[in-house]
C-alpha atoms as a PDB file:
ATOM      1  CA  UNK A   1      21.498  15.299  13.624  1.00  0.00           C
ATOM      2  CA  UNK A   2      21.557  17.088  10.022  1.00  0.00           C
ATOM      3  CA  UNK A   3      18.626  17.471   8.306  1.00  0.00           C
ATOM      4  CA  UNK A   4      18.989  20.519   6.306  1.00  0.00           C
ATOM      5  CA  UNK A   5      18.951  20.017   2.371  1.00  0.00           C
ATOM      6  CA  UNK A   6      20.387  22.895   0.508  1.00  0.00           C
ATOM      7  CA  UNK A   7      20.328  23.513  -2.974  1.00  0.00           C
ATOM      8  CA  UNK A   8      22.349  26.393  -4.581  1.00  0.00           C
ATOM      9  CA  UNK A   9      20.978  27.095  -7.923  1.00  0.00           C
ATOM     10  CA  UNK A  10      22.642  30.330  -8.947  1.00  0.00           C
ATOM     11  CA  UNK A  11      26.043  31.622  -8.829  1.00  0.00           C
ATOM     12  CA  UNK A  12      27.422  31.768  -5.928  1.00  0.00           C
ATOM     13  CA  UNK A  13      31.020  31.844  -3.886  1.00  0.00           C
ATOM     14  CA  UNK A  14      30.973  28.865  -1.269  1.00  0.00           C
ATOM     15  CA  UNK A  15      33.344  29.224   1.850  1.00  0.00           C
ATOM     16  CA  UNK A  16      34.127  27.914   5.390  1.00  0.00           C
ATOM     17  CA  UNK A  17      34.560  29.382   8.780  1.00  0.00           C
ATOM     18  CA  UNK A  18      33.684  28.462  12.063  1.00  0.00           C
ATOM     19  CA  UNK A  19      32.189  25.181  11.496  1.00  0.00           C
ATOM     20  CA  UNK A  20      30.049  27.402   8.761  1.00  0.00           C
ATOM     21  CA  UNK A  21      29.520  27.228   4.837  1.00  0.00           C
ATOM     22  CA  UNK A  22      29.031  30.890   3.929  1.00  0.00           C
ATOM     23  CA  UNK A  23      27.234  31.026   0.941  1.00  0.00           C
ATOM     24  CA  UNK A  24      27.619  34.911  -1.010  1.00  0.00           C
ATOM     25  CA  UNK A  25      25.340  35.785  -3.306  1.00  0.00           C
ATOM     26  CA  UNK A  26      23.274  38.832  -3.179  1.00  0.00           C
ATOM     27  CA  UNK A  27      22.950  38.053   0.405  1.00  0.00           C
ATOM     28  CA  UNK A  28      24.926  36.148   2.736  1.00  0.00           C
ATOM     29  CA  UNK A  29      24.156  33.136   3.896  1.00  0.00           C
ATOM     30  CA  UNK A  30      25.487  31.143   7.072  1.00  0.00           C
ATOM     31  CA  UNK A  31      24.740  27.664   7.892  1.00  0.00           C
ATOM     32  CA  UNK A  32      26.542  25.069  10.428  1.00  0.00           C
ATOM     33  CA  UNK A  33      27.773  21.961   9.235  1.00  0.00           C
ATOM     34  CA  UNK A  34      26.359  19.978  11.598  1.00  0.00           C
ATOM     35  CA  UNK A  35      23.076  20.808  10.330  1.00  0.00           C
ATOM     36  CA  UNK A  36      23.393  19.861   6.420  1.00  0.00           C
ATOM     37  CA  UNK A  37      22.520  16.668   5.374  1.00  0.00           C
ATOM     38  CA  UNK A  38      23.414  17.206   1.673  1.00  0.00           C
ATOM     39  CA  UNK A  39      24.370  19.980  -0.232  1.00  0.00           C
ATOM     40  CA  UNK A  40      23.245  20.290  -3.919  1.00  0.00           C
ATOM     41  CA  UNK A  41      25.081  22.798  -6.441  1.00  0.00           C
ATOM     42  CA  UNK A  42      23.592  23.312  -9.641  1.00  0.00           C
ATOM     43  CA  UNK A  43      24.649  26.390 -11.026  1.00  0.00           C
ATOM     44  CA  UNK A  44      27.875  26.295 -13.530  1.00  0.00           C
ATOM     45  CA  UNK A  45      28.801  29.106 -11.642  1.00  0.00           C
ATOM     46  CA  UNK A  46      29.624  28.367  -8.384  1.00  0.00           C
ATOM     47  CA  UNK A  47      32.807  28.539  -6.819  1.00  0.00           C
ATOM     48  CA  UNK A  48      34.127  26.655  -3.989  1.00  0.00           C
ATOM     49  CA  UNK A  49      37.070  26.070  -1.908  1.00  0.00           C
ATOM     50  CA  UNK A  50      38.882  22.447  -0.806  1.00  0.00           C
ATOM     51  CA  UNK A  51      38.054  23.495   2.917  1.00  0.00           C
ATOM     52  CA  UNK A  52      34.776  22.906   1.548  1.00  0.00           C
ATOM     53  CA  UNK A  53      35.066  19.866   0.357  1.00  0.00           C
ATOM     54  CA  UNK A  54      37.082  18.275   3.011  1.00  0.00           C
ATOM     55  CA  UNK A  55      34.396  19.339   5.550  1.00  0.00           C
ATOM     56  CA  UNK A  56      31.553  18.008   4.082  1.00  0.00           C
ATOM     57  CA  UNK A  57      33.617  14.694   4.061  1.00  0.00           C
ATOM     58  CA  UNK A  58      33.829  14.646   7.677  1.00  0.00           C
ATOM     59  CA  UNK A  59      30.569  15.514   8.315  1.00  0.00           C
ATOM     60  CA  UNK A  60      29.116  13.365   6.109  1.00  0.00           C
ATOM     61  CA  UNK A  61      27.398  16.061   4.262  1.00  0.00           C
ATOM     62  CA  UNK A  62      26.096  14.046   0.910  1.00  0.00           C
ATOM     63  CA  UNK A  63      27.491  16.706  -2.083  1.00  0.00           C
ATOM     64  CA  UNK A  64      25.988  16.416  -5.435  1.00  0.00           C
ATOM     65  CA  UNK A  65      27.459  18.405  -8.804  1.00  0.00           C
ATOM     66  CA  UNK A  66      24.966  18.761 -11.485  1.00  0.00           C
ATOM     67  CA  UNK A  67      25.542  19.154 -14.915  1.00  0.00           C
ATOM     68  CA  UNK A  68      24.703  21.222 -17.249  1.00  0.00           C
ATOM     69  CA  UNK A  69      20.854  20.007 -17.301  1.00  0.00           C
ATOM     70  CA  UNK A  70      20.918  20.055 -13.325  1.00  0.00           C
ATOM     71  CA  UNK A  71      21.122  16.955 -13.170  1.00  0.00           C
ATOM     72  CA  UNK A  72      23.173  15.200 -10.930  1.00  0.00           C
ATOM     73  CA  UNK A  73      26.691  13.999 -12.259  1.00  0.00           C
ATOM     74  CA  UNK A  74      28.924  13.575  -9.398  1.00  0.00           C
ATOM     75  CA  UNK A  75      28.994  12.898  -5.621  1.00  0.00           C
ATOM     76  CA  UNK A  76      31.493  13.422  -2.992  1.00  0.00           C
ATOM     77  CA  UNK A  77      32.063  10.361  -0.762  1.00  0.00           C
ATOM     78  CA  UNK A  78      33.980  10.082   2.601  1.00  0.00           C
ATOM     79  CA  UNK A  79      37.404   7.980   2.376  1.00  0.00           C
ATOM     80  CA  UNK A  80      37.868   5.742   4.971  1.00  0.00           C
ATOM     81  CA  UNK A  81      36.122   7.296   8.228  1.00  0.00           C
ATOM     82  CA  UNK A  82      34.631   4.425   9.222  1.00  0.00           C
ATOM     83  CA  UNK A  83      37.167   2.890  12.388  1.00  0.00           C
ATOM     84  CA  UNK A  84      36.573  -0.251  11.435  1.00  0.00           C
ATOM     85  CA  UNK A  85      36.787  -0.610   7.891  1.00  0.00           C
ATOM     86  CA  UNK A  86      39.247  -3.162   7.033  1.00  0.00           C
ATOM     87  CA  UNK A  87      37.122  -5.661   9.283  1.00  0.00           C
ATOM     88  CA  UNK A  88      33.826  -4.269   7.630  1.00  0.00           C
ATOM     89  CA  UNK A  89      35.068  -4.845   4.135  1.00  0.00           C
ATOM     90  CA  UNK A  90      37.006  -8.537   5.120  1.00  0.00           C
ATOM     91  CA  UNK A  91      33.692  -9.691   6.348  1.00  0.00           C
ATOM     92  CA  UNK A  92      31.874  -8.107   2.923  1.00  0.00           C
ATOM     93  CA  UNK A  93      34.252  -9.625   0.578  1.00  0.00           C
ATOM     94  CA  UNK A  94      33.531 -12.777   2.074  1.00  0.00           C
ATOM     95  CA  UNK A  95      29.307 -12.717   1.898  1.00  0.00           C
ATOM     96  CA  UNK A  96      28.264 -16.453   0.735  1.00  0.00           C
ATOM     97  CA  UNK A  97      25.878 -16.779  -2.285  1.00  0.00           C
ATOM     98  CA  UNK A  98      22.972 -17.846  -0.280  1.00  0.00           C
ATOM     99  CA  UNK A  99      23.214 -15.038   2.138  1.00  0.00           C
ATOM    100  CA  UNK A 100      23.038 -12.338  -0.763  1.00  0.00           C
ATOM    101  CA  UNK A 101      20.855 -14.234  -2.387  1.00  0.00           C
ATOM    102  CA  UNK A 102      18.499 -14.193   0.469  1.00  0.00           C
ATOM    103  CA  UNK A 103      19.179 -10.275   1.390  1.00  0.00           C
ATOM    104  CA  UNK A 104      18.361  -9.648  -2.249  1.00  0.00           C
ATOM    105  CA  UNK A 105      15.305 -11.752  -1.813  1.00  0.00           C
ATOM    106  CA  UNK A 106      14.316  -9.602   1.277  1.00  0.00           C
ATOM    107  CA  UNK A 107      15.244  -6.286  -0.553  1.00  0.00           C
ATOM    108  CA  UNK A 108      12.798  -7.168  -3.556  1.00  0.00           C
ATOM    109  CA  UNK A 109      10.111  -8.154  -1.641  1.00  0.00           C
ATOM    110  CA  UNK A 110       9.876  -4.980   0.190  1.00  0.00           C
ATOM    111  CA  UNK A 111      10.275  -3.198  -3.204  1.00  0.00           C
ATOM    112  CA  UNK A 112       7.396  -4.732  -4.581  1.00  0.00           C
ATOM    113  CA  UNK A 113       5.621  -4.058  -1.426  1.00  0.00           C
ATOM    114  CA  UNK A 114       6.658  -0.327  -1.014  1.00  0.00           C
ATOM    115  CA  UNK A 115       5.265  -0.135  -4.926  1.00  0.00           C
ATOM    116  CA  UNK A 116       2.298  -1.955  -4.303  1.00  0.00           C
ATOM    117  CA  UNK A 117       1.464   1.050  -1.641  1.00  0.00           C
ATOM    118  CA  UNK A 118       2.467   3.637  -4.227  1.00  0.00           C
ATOM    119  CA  UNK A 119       0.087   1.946  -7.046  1.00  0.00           C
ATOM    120  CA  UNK A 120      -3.106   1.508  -4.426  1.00  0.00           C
ATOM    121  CA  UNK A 121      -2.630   5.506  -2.895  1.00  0.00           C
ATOM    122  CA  UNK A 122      -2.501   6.982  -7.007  1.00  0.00           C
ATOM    123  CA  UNK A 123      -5.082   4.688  -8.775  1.00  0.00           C
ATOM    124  CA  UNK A 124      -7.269   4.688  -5.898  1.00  0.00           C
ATOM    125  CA  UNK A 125      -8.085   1.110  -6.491  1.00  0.00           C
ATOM    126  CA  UNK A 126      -6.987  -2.420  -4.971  1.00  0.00           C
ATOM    127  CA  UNK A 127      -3.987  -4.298  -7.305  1.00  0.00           C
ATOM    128  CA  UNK A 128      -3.843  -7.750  -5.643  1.00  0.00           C
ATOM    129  CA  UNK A 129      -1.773  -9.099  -8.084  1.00  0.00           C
ATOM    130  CA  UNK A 130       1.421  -7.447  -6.273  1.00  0.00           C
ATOM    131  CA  UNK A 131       0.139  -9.768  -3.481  1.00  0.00           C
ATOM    132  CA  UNK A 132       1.303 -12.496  -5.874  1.00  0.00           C
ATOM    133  CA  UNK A 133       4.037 -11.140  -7.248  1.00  0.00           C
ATOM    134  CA  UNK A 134       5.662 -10.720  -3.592  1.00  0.00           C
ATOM    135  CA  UNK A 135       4.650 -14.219  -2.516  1.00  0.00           C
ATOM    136  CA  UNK A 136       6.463 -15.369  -5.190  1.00  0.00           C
ATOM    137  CA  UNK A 137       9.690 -13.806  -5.085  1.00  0.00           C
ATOM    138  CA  UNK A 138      12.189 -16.675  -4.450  1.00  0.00           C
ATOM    139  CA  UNK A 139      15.792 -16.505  -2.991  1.00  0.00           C
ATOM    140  CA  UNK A 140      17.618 -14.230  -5.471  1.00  0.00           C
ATOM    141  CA  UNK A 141      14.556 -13.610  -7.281  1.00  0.00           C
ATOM    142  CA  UNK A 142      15.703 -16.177 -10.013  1.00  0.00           C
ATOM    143  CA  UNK A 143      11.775 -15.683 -11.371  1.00  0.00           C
ATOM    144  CA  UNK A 144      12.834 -12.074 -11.855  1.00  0.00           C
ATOM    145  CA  UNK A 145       9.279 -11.164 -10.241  1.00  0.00           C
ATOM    146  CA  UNK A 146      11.040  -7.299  -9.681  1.00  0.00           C
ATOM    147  CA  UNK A 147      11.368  -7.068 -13.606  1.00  0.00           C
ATOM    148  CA  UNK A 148       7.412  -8.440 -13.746  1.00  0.00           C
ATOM    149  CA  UNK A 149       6.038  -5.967 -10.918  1.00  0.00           C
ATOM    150  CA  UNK A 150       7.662  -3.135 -12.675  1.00  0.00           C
ATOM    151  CA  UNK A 151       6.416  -3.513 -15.535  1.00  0.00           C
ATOM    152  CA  UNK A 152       2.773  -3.892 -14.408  1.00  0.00           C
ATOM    153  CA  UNK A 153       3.693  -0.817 -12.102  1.00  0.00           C
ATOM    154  CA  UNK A 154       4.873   1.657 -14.485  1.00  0.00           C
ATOM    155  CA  UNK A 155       2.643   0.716 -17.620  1.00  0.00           C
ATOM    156  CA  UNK A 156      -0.174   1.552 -15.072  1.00  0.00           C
ATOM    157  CA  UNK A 157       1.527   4.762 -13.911  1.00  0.00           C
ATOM    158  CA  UNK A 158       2.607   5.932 -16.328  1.00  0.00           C
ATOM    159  CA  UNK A 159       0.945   8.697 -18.921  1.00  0.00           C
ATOM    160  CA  UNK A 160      -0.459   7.716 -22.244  1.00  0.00           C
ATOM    161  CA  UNK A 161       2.149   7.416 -25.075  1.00  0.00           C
ATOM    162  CA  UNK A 162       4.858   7.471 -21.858  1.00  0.00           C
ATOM    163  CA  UNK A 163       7.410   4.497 -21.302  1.00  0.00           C
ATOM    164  CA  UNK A 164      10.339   4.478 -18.778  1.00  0.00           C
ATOM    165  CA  UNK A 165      12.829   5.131 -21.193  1.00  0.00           C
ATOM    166  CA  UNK A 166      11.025   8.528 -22.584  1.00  0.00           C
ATOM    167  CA  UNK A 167      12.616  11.555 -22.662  1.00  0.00           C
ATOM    168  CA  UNK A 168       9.752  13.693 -20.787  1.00  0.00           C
ATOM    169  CA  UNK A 169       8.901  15.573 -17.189  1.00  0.00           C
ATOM    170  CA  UNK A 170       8.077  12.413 -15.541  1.00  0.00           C
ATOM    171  CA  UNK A 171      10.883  10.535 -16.163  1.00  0.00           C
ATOM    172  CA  UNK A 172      13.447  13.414 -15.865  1.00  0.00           C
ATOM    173  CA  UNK A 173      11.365  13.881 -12.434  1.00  0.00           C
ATOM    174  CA  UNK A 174      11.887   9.992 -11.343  1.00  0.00           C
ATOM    175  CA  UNK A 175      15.800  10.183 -13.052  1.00  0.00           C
ATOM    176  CA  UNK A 176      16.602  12.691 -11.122  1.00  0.00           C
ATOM    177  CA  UNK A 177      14.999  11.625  -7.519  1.00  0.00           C
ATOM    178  CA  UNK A 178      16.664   8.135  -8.357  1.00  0.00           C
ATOM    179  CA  UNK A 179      19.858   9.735  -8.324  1.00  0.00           C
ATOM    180  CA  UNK A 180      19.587  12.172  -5.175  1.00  0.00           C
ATOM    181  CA  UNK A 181      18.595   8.884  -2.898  1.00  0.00           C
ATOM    182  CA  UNK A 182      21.842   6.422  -4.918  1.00  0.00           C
ATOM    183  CA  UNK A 183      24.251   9.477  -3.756  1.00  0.00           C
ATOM    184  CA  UNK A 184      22.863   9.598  -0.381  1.00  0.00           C
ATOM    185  CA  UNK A 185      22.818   5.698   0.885  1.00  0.00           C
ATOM    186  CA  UNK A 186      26.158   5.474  -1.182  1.00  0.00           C
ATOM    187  CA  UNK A 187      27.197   7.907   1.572  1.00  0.00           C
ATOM    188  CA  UNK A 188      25.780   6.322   4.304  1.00  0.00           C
ATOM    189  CA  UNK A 189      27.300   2.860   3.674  1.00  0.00           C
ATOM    190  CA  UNK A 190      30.860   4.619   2.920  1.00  0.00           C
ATOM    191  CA  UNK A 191      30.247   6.059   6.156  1.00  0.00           C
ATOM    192  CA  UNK A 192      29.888   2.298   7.751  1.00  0.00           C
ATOM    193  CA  UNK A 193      32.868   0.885   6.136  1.00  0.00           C
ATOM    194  CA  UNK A 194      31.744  -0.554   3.317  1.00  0.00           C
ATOM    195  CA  UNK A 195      32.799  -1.154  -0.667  1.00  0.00           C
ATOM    196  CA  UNK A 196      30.136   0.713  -2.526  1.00  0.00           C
ATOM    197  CA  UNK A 197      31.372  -1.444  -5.490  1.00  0.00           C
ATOM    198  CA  UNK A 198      30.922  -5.000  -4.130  1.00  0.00           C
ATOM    199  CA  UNK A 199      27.402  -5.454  -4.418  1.00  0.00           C
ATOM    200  CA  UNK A 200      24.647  -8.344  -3.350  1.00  0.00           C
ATOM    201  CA  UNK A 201      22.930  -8.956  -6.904  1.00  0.00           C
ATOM    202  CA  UNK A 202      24.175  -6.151  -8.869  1.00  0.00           C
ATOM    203  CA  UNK A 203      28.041  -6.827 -10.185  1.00  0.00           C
ATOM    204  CA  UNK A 204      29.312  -4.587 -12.730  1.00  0.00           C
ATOM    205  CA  UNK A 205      32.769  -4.483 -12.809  1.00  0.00           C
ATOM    206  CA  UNK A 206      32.031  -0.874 -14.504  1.00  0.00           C
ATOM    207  CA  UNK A 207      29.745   0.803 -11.768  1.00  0.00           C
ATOM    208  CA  UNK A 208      31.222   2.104  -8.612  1.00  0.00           C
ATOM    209  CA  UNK A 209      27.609   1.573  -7.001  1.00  0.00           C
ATOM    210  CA  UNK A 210      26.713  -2.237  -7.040  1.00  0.00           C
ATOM    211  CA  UNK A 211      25.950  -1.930  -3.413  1.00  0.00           C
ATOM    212  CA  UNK A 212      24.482   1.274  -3.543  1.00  0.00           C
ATOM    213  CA  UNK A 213      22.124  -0.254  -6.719  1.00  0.00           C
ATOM    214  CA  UNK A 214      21.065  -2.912  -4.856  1.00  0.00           C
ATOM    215  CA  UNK A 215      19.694  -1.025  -1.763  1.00  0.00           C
ATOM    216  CA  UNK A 216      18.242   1.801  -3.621  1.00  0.00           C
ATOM    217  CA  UNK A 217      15.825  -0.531  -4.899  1.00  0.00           C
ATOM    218  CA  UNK A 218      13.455  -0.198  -2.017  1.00  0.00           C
ATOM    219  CA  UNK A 219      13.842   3.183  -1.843  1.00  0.00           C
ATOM    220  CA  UNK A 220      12.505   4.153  -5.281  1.00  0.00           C
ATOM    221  CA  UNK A 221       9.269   3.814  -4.784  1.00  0.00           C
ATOM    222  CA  UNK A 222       9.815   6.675  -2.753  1.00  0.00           C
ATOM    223  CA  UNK A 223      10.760   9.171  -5.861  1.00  0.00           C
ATOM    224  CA  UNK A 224       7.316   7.555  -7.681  1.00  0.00           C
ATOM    225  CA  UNK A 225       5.346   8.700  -5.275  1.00  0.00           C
ATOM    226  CA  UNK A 226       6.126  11.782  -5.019  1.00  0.00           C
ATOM    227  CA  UNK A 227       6.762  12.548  -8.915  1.00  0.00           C
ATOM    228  CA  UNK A 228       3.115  11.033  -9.761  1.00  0.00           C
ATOM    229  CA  UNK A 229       1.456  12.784  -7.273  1.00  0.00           C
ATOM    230  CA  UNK A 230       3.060  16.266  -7.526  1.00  0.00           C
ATOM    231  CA  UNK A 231       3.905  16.228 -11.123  1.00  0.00           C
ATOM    232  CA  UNK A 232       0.555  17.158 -12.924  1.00  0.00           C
ATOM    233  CA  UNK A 233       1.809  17.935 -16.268  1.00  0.00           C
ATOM    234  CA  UNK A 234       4.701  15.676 -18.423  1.00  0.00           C
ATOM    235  CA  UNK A 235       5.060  18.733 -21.172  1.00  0.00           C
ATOM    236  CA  UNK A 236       8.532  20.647 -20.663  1.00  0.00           C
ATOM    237  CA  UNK A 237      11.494  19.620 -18.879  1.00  0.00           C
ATOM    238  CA  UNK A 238      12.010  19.905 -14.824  1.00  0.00           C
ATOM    239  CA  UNK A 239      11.555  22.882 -12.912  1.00  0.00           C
ATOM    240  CA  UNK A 240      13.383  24.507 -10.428  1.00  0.00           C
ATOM    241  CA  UNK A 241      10.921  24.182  -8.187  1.00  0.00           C
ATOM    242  CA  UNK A 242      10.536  20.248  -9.026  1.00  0.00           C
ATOM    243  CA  UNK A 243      14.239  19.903  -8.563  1.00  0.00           C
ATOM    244  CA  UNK A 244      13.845  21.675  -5.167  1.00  0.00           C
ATOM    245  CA  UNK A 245      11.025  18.891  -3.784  1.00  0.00           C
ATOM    246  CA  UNK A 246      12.762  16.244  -5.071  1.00  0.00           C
ATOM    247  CA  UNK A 247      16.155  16.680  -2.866  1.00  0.00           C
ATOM    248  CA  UNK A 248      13.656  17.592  -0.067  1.00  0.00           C
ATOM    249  CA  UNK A 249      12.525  14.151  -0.117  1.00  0.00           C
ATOM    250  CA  UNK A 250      16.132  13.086   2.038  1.00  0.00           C
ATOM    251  CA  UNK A 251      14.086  14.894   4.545  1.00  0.00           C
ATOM    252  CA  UNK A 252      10.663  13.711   4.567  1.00  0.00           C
ATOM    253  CA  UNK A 253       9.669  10.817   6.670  1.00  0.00           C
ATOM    254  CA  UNK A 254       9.683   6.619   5.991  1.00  0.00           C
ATOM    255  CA  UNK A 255       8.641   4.247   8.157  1.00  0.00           C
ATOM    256  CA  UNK A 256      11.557   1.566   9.278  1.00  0.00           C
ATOM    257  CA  UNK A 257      12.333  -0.548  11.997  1.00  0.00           C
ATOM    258  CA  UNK A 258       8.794   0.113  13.699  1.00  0.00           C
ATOM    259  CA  UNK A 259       9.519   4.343  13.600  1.00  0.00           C
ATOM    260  CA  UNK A 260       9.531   6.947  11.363  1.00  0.00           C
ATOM    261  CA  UNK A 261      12.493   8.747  10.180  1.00  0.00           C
ATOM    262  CA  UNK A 262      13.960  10.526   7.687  1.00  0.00           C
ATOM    263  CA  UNK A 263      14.948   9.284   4.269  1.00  0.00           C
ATOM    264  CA  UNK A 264      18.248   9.735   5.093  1.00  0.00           C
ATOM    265  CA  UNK A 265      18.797   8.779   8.238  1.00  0.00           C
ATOM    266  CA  UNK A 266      16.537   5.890   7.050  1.00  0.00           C
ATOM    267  CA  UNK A 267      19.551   5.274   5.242  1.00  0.00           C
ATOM    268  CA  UNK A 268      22.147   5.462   7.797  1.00  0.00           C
ATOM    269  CA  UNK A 269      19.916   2.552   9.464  1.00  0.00           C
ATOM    270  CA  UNK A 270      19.866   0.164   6.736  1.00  0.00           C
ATOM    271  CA  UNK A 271      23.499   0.624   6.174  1.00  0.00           C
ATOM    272  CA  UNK A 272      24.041  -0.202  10.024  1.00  0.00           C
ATOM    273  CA  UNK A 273      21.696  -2.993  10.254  1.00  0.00           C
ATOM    274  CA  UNK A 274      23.711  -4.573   6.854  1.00  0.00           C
ATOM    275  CA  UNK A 275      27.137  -4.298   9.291  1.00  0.00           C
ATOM    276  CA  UNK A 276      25.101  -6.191  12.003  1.00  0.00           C
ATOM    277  CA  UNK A 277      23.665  -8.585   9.229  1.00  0.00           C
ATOM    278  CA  UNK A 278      26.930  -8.928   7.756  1.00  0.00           C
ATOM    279  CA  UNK A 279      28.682  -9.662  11.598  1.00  0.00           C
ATOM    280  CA  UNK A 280      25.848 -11.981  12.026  1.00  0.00           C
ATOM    281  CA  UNK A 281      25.673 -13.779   9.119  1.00  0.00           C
ATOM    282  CA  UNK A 282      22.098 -13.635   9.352  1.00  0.00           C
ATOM    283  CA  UNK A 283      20.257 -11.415   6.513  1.00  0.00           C
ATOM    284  CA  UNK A 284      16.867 -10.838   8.286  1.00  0.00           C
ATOM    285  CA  UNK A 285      18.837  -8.448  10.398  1.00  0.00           C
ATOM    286  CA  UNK A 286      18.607  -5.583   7.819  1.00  0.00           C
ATOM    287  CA  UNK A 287      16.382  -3.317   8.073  1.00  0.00           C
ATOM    288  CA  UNK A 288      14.355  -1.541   5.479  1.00  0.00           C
ATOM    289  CA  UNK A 289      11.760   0.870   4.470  1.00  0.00           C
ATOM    290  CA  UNK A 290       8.199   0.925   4.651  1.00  0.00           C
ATOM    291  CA  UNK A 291       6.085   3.747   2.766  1.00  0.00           C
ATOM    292  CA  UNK A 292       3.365   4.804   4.998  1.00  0.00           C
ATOM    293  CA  UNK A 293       0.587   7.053   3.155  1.00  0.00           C
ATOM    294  CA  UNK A 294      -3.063   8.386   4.538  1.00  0.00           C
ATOM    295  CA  UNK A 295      -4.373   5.110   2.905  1.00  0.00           C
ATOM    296  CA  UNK A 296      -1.677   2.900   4.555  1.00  0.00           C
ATOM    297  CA  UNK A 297      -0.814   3.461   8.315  1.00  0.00           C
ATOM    298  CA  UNK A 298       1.676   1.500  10.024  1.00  0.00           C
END
């Protein structure tokens, strides 16, 4: 199973052989496909061949380009691996309202949940009032209770003088986690057959990632965690070293379906649980994930 995360930061020639990206620098650098999970390049100065690229879509391997604030721009996605993909995408074309509307439902509650864990491990202190605000979330959230629990979540969060919309560490730190995990579960439900455009409650005819959007959600809370705990200081812009955690997070562990996993194979299950949801026609079939911290076991 892959679980390496690479990032290459400086310049560097990128090459295949024998199921191996060689990576020259000042060193050489060997490392077998079916160990990478994703593949990060951030330098402007890296060079690459197709053979690269065409590997990493068979193997899944998520591949992010960053620009020229290392921040990630584009993504490589698989085309059409998945066996059965006409039947996958028939079936998702054809999701009724109130089955979205009740996935949505599902993915908002465990949102709210995953960020009521996140607020409780940093303030140190009981917020029952996301006890409410996930009781309350109706099928397709028509309350908008995610837009409510948000806001309570990040204005307590958040540093003095700091909204989500500033321009600072913190939110280049959550930015950029955000868009590591919408690369990598837009790769996993590629890999399962499905339109990352055609989503369940997000339905821009503009983004290429409705579906992605929508399960991401859970997932963010993730990112917060990890930015507001590690992230002492909101003066200056991202580090290297900041960049570096926040890809590792594909690899750290999330509780779902009962056992813990990595983030992105986390990912892979959701995506295959949506296919058996999907088959089904029954949305409490997908599966999502549950942050587990030393103040929240299992």
């Amino acid at each position: 199973m892959s679980w390496r995360i690479i990032t290459v930061s400086n310049e560097a020639k990128l090459s295949l052989a024998s199921e191996q990206i060689i990576i020259k620098q000042d060193e050489e650098y060997r490392l077998p496909l079916e160990d990478i999970g994703a593949l990060v390049l951030e330098s402007r100065a890296i060079l690459l061949t197709t053979a690269i690229l065409d590997a990493c879509a068979k193997h899944k391997i998520a591949l992010y380009v960053c620009d020229e604030r290392h921040m990630p721009s584009a993504m490589l996605l698989p085309y059409q691996q998945h066996s059965r993909q006409s039947k996958v995408i028939e079936r998702q074309l054809a999701w009724s309202l109130p089955f979205k509307k009740r996935l949505w439902q599902q993915v908002i509650k465990q949102k709210i949940s995953n960020q009521k864990i996140v607020i409780e491990e940093i303030t140190e202190k009981s917020h029952p009032e996301f006890i409410n605000y996930i009781s309350s979330v109706d099928s397709g959230d028509t309350l908008n209770r995610e837009a409510t629990a948000a806001r309570a979540y990040f204005d307590t969060l958040l540093p003095e003088n700091s909204t989500r919309g500033s321009e600072d560490r913190i939110n280049g730190g959550l930015n950029y986690g955000y868009a590591i995990l919408r690369g990598a579960i837009a790769r996993s439900l590629v890999a399962y057959g499905f339109l990352s455009s055609v989503g369940i409650h997000h339905e821009s005819e503009l983004n290429n990632f409705n579906l992605a959007d929508d399960l991401l959600e859970p997932y963010r809370p993730i990112v917060d965690l990890h930015v507001f705990t590690n992230i002492a200081s909101n003066d200056g812009e991202l580090t290297k070293e900041d960049r570096s955690l926040l890809v590792g997070i594909l690899a750290s562990e999330i509780s779902i379906g009962g056992k813990f996993q990595s983030v992105l194979r986390a990912m892979e299950i959701t995506a295959q649980s949506l296919v058996s949801a999907t088959e089904q026609g029954d949305h409490s079939l997908i599966q999502l994930p549950i942050i587990s911290t030393r103040s929240h076991d299992l």
